[in-house]
PDB file of N, CA and C in Angstrom:
ATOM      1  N   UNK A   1    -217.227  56.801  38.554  1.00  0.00           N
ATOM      2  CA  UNK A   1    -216.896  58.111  39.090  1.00  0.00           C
ATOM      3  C   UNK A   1    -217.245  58.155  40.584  1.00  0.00           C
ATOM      4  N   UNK A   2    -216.665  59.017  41.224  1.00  0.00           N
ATOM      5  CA  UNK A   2    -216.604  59.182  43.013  1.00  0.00           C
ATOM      6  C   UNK A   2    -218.014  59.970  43.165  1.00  0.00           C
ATOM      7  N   UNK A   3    -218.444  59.707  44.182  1.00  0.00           N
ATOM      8  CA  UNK A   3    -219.272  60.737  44.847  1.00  0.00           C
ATOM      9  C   UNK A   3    -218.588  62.086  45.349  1.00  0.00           C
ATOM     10  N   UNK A   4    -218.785  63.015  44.678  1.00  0.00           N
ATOM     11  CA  UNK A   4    -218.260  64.323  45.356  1.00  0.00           C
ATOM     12  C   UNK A   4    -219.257  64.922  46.421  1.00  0.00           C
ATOM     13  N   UNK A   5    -218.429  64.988  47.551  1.00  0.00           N
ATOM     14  CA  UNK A   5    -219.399  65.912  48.504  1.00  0.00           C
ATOM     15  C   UNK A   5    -218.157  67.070  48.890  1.00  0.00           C
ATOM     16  N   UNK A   6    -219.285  68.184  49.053  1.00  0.00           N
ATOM     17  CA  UNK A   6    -218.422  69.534  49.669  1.00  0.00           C
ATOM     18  C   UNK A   6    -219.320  70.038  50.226  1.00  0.00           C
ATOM     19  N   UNK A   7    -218.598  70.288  51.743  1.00  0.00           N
ATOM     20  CA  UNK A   7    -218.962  71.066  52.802  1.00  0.00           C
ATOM     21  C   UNK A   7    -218.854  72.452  52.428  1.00  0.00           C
ATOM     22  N   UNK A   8    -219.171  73.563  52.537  1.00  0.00           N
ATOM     23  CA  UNK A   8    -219.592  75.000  52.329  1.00  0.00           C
ATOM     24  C   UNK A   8    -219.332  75.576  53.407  1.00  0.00           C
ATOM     25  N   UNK A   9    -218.224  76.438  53.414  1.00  0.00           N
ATOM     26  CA  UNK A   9    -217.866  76.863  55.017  1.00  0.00           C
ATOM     27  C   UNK A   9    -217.460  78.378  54.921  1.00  0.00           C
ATOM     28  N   UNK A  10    -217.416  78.897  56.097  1.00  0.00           N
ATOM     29  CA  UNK A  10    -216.707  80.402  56.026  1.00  0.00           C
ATOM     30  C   UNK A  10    -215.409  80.292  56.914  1.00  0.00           C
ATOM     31  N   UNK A  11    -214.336  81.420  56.806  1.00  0.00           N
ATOM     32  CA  UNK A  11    -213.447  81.099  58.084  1.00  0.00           C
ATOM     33  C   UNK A  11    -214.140  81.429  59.103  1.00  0.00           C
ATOM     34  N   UNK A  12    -213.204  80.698  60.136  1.00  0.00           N
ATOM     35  CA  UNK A  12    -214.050  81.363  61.174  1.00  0.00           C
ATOM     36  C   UNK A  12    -215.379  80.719  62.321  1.00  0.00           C
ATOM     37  N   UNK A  13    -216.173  79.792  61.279  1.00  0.00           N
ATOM     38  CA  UNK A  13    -217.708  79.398  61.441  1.00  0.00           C
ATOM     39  C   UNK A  13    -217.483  77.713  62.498  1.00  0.00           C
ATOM     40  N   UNK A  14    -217.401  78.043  63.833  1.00  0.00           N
ATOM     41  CA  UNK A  14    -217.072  77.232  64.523  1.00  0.00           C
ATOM     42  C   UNK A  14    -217.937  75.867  64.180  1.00  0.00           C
ATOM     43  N   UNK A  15    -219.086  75.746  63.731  1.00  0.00           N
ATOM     44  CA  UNK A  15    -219.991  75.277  62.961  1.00  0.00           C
ATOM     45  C   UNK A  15    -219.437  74.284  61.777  1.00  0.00           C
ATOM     46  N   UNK A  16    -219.188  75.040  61.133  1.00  0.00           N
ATOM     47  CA  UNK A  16    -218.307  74.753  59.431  1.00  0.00           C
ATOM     48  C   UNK A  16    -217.274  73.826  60.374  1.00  0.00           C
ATOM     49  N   UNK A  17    -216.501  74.240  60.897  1.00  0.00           N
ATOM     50  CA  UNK A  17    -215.479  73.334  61.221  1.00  0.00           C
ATOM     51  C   UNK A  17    -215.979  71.890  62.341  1.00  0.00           C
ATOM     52  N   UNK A  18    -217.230  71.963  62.952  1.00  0.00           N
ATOM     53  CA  UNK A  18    -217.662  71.233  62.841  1.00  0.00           C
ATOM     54  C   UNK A  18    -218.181  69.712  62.311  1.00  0.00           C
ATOM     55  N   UNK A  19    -218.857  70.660  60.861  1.00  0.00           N
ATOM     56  CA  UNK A  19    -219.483  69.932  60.169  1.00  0.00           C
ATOM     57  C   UNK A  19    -217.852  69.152  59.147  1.00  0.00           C
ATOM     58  N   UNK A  20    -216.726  69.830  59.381  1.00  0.00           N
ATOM     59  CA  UNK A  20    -215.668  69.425  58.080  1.00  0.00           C
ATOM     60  C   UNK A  20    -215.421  68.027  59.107  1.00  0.00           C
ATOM     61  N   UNK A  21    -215.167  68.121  60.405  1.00  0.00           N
ATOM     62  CA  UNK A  21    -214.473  67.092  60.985  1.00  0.00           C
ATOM     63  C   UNK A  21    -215.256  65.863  61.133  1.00  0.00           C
ATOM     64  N   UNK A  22    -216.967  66.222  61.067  1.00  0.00           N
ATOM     65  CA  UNK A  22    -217.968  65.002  61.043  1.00  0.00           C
ATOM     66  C   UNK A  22    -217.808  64.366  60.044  1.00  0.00           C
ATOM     67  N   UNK A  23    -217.909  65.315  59.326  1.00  0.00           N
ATOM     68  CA  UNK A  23    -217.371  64.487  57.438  1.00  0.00           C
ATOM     69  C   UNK A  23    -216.395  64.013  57.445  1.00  0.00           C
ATOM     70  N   UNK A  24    -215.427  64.296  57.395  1.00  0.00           N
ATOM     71  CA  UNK A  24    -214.290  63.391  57.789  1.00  0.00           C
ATOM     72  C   UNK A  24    -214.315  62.026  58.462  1.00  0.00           C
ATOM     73  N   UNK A  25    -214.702  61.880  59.857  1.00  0.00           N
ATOM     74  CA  UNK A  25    -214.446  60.941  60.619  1.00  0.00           C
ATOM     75  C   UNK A  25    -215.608  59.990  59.473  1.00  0.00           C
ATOM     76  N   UNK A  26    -216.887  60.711  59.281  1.00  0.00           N
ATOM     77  CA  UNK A  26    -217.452  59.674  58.664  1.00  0.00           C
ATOM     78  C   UNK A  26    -217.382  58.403  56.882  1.00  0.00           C
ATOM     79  N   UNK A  27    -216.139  59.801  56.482  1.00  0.00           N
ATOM     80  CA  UNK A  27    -215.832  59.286  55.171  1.00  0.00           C
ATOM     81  C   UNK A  27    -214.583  57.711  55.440  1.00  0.00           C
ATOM     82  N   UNK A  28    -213.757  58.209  56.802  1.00  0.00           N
ATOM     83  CA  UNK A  28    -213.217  57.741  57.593  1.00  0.00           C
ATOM     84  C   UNK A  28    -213.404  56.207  57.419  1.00  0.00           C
ATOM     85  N   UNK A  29    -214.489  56.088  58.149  1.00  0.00           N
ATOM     86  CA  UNK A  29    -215.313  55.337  59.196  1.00  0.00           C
ATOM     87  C   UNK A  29    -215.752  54.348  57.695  1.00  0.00           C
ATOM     88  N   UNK A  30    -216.744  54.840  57.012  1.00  0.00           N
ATOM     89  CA  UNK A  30    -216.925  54.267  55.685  1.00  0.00           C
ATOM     90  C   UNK A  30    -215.962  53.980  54.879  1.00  0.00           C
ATOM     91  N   UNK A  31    -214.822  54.036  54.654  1.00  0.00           N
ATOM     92  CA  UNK A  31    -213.554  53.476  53.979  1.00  0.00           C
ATOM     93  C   UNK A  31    -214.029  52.998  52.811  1.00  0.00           C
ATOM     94  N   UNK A  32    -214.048  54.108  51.882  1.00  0.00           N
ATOM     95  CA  UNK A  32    -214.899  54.372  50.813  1.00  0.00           C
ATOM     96  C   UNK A  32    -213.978  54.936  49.550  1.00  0.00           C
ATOM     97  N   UNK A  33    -213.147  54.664  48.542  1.00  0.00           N
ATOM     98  CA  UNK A  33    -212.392  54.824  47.838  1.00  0.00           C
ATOM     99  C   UNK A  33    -213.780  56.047  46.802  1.00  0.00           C
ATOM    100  N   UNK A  34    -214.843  55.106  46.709  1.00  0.00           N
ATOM    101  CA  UNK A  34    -215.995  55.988  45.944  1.00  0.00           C
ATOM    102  C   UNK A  34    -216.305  57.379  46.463  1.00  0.00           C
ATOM    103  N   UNK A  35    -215.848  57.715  47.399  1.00  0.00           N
ATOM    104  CA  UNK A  35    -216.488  59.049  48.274  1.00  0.00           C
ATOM    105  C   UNK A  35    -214.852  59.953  47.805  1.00  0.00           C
ATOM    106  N   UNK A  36    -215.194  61.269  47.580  1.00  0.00           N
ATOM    107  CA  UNK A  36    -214.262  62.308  47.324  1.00  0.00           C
ATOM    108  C   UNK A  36    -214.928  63.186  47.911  1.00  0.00           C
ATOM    109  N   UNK A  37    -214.073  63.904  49.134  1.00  0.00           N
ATOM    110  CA  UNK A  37    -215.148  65.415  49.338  1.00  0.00           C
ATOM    111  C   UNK A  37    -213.875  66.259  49.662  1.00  0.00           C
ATOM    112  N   UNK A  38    -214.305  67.478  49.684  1.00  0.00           N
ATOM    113  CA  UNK A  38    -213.390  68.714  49.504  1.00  0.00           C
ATOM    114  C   UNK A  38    -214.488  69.796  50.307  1.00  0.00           C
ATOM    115  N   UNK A  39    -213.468  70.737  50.869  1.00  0.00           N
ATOM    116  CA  UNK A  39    -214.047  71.890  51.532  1.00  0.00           C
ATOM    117  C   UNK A  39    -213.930  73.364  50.370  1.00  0.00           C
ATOM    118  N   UNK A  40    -214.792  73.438  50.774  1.00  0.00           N
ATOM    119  CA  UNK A  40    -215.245  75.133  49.749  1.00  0.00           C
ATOM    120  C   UNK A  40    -215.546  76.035  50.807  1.00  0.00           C
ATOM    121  N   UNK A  41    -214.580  76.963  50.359  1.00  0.00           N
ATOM    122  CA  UNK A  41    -214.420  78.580  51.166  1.00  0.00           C
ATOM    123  C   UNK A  41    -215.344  79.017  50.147  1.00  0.00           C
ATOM    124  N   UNK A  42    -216.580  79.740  51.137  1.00  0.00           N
ATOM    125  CA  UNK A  42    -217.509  80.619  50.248  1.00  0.00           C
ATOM    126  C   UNK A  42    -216.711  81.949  49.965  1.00  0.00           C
ATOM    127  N   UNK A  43    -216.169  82.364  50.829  1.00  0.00           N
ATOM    128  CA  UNK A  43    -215.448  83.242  50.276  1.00  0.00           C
ATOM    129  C   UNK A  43    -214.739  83.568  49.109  1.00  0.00           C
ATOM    130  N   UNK A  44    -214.310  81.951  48.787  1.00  0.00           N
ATOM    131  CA  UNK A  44    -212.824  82.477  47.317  1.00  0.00           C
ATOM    132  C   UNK A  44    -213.773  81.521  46.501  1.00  0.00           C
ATOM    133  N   UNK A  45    -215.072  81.107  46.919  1.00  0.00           N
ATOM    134  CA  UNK A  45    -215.532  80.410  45.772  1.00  0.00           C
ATOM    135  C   UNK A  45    -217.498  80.896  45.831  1.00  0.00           C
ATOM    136  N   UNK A  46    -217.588  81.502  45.803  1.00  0.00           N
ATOM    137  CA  UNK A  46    -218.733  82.443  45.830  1.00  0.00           C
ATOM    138  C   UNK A  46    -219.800  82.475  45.116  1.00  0.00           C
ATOM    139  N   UNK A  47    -219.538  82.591  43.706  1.00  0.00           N
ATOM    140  CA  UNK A  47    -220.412  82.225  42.391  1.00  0.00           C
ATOM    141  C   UNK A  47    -220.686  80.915  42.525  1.00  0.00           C
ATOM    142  N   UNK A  48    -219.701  79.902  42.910  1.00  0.00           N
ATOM    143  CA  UNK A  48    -219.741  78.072  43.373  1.00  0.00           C
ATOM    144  C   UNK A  48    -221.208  78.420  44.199  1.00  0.00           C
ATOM    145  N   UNK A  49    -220.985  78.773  44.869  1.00  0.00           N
ATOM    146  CA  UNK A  49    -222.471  78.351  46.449  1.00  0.00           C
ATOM    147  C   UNK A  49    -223.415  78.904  46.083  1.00  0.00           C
ATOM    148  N   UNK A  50    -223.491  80.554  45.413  1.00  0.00           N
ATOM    149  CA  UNK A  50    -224.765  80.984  44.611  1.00  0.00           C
ATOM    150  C   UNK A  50    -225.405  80.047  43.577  1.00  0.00           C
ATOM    151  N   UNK A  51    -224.391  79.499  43.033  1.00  0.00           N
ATOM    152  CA  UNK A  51    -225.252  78.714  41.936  1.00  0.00           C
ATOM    153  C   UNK A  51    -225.679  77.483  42.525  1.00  0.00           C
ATOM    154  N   UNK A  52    -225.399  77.048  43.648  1.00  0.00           N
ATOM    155  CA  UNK A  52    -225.875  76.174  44.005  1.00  0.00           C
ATOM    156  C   UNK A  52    -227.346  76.188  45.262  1.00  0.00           C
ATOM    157  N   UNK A  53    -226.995  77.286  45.059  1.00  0.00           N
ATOM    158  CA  UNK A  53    -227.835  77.430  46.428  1.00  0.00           C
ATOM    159  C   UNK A  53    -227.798  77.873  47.378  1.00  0.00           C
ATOM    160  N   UNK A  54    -226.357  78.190  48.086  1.00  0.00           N
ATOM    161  CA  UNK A  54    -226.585  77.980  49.449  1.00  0.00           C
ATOM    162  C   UNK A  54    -226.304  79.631  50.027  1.00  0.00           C
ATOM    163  N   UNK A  55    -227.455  79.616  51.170  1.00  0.00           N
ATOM    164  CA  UNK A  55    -227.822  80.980  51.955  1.00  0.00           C
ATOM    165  C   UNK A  55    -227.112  81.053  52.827  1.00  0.00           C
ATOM    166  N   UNK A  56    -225.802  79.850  53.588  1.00  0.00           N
ATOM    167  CA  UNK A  56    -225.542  79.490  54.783  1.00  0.00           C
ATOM    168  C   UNK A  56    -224.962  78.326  55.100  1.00  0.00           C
ATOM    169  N   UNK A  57    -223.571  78.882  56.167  1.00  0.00           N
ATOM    170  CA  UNK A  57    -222.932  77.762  55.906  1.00  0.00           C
ATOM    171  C   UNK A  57    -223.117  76.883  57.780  1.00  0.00           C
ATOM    172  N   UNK A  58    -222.747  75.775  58.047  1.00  0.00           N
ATOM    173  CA  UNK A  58    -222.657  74.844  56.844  1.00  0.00           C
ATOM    174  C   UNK A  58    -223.328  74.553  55.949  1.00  0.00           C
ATOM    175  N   UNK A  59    -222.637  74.191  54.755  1.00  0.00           N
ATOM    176  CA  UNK A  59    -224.201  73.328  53.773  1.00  0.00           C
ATOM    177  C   UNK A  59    -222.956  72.511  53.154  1.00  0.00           C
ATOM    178  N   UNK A  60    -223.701  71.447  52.942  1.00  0.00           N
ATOM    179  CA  UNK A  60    -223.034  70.333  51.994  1.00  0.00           C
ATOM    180  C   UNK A  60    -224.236  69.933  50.557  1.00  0.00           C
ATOM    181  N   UNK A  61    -223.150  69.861  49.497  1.00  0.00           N
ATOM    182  CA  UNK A  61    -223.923  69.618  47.958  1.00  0.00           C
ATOM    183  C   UNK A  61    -222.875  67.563  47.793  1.00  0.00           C
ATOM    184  N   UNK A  62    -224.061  67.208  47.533  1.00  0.00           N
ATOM    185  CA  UNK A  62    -223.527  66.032  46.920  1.00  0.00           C
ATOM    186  C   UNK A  62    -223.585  65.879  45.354  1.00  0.00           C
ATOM    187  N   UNK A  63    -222.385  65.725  44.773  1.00  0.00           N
ATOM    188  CA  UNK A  63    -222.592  65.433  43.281  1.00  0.00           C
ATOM    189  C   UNK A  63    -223.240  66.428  42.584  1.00  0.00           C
ATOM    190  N   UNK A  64    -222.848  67.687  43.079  1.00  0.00           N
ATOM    191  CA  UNK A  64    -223.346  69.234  42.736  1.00  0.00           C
ATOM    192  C   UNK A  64    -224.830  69.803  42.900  1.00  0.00           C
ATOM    193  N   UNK A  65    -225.141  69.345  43.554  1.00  0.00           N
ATOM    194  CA  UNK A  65    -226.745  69.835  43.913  1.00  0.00           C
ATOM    195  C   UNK A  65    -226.269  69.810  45.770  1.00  0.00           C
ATOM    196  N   UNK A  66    -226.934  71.030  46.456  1.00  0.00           N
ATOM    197  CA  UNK A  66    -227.436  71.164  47.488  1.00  0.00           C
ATOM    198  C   UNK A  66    -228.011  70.228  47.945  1.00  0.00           C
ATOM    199  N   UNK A  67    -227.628  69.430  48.861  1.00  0.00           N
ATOM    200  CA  UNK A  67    -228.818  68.367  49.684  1.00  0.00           C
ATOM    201  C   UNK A  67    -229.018  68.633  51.112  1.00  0.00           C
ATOM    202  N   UNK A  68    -228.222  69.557  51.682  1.00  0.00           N
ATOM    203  CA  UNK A  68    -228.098  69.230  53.081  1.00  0.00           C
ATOM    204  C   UNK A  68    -227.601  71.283  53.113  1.00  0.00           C
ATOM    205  N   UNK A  69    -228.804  72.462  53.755  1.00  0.00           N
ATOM    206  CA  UNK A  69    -228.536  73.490  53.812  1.00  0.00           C
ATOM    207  C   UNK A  69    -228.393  73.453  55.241  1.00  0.00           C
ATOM    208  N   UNK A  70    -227.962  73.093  56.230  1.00  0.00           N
ATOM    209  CA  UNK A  70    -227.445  72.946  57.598  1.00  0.00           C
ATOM    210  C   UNK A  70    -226.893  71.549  57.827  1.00  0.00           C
ATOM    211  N   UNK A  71    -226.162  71.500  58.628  1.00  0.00           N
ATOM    212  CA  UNK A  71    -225.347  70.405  59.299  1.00  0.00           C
ATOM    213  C   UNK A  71    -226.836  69.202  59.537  1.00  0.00           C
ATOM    214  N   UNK A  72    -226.450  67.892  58.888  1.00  0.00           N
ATOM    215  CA  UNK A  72    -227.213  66.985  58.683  1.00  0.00           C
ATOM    216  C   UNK A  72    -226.769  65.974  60.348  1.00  0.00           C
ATOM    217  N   UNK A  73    -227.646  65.454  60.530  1.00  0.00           N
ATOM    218  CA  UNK A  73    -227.012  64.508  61.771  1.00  0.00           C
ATOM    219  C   UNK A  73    -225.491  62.962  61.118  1.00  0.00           C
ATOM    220  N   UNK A  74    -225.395  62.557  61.974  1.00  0.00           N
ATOM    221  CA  UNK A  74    -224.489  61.321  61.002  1.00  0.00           C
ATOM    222  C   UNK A  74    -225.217  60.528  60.649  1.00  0.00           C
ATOM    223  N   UNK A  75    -226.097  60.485  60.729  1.00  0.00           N
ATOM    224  CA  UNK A  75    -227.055  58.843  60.554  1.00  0.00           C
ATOM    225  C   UNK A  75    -227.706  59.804  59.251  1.00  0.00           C
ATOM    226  N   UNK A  76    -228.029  60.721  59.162  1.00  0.00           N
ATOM    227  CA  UNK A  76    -228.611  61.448  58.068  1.00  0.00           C
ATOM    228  C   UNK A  76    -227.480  61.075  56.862  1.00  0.00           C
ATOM    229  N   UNK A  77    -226.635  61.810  56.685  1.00  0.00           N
ATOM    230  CA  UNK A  77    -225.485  61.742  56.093  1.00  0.00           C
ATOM    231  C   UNK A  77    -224.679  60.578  55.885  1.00  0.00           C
ATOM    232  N   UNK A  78    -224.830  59.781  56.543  1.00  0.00           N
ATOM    233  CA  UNK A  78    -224.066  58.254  56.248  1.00  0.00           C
ATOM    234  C   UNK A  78    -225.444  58.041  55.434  1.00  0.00           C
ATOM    235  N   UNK A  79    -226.598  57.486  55.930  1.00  0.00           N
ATOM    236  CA  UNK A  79    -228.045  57.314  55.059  1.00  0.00           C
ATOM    237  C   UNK A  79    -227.792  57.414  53.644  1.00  0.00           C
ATOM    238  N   UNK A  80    -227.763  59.134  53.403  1.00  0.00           N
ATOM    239  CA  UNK A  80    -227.636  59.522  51.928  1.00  0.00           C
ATOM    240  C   UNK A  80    -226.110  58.762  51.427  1.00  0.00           C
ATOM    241  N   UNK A  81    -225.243  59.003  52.144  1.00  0.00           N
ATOM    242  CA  UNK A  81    -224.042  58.572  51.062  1.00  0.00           C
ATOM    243  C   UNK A  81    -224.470  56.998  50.623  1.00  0.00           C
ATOM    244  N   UNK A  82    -225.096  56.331  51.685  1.00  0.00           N
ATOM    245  CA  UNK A  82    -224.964  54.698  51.533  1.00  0.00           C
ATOM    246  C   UNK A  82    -225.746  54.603  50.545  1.00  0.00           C
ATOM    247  N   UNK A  83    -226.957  55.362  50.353  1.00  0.00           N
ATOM    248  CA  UNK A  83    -228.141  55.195  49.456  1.00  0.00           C
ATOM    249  C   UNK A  83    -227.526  55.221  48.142  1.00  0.00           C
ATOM    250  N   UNK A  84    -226.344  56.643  47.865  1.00  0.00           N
ATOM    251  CA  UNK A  84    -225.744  56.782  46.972  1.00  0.00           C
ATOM    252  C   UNK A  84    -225.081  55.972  46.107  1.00  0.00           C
ATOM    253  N   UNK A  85    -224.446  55.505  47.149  1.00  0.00           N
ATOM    254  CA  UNK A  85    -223.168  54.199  46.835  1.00  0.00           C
ATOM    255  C   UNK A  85    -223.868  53.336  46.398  1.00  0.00           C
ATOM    256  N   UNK A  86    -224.897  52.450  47.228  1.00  0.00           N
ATOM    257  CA  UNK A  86    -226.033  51.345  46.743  1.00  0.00           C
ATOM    258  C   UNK A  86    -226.257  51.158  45.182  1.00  0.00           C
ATOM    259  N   UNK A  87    -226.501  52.265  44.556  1.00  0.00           N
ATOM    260  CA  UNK A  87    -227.504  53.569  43.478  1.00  0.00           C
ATOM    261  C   UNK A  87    -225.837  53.184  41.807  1.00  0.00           C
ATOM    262  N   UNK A  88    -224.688  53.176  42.429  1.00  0.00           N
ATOM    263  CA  UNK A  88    -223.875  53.288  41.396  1.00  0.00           C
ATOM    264  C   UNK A  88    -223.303  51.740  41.126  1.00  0.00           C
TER     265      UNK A  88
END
């Protein structure tokens, strides 16, 4: 199974769009068939981010848990995914 990661964003959150395009370049960059991530509008998905946690966006959940409640650096975030990948 893939690693799911989702970024947690609002419209709008110059931030959020930020953090979607870091993710990107870095899922990119890692050429990673194992990595799946998707963006979540807190807005149309609401009960999603409460149950997970999150007070604030950005936040990214890997594999449905909260790991990252603000924008992580890339070396943070490549770190965890690689650790991940290593791990399966």
């Amino acid at each position: 199974m893939p690693i799911v990661v989702e970024v947690f964003s609002s419209p709008g959150c110059s931030k959020c769009s930020h953090a979607k395009s870091v993710l990107r370049k870095l899922v990119d960059e890692m050429d990673s068939e194992e990595i799946e991530w998707r963006e979540v509008n807190i807005l149309k998905e609401l009960d999603h981010a409460v149950a997970l946690g999150v007070l604030s966006t950005p936040a990214i959940a890997i594999d449905g848990a909260l790991v990252f409640t603000s924008l992580p650096s890339v070396n943070k975030l490549r770190s965890e995914l690689e650790c991940r990948l290593g791990g399966k």
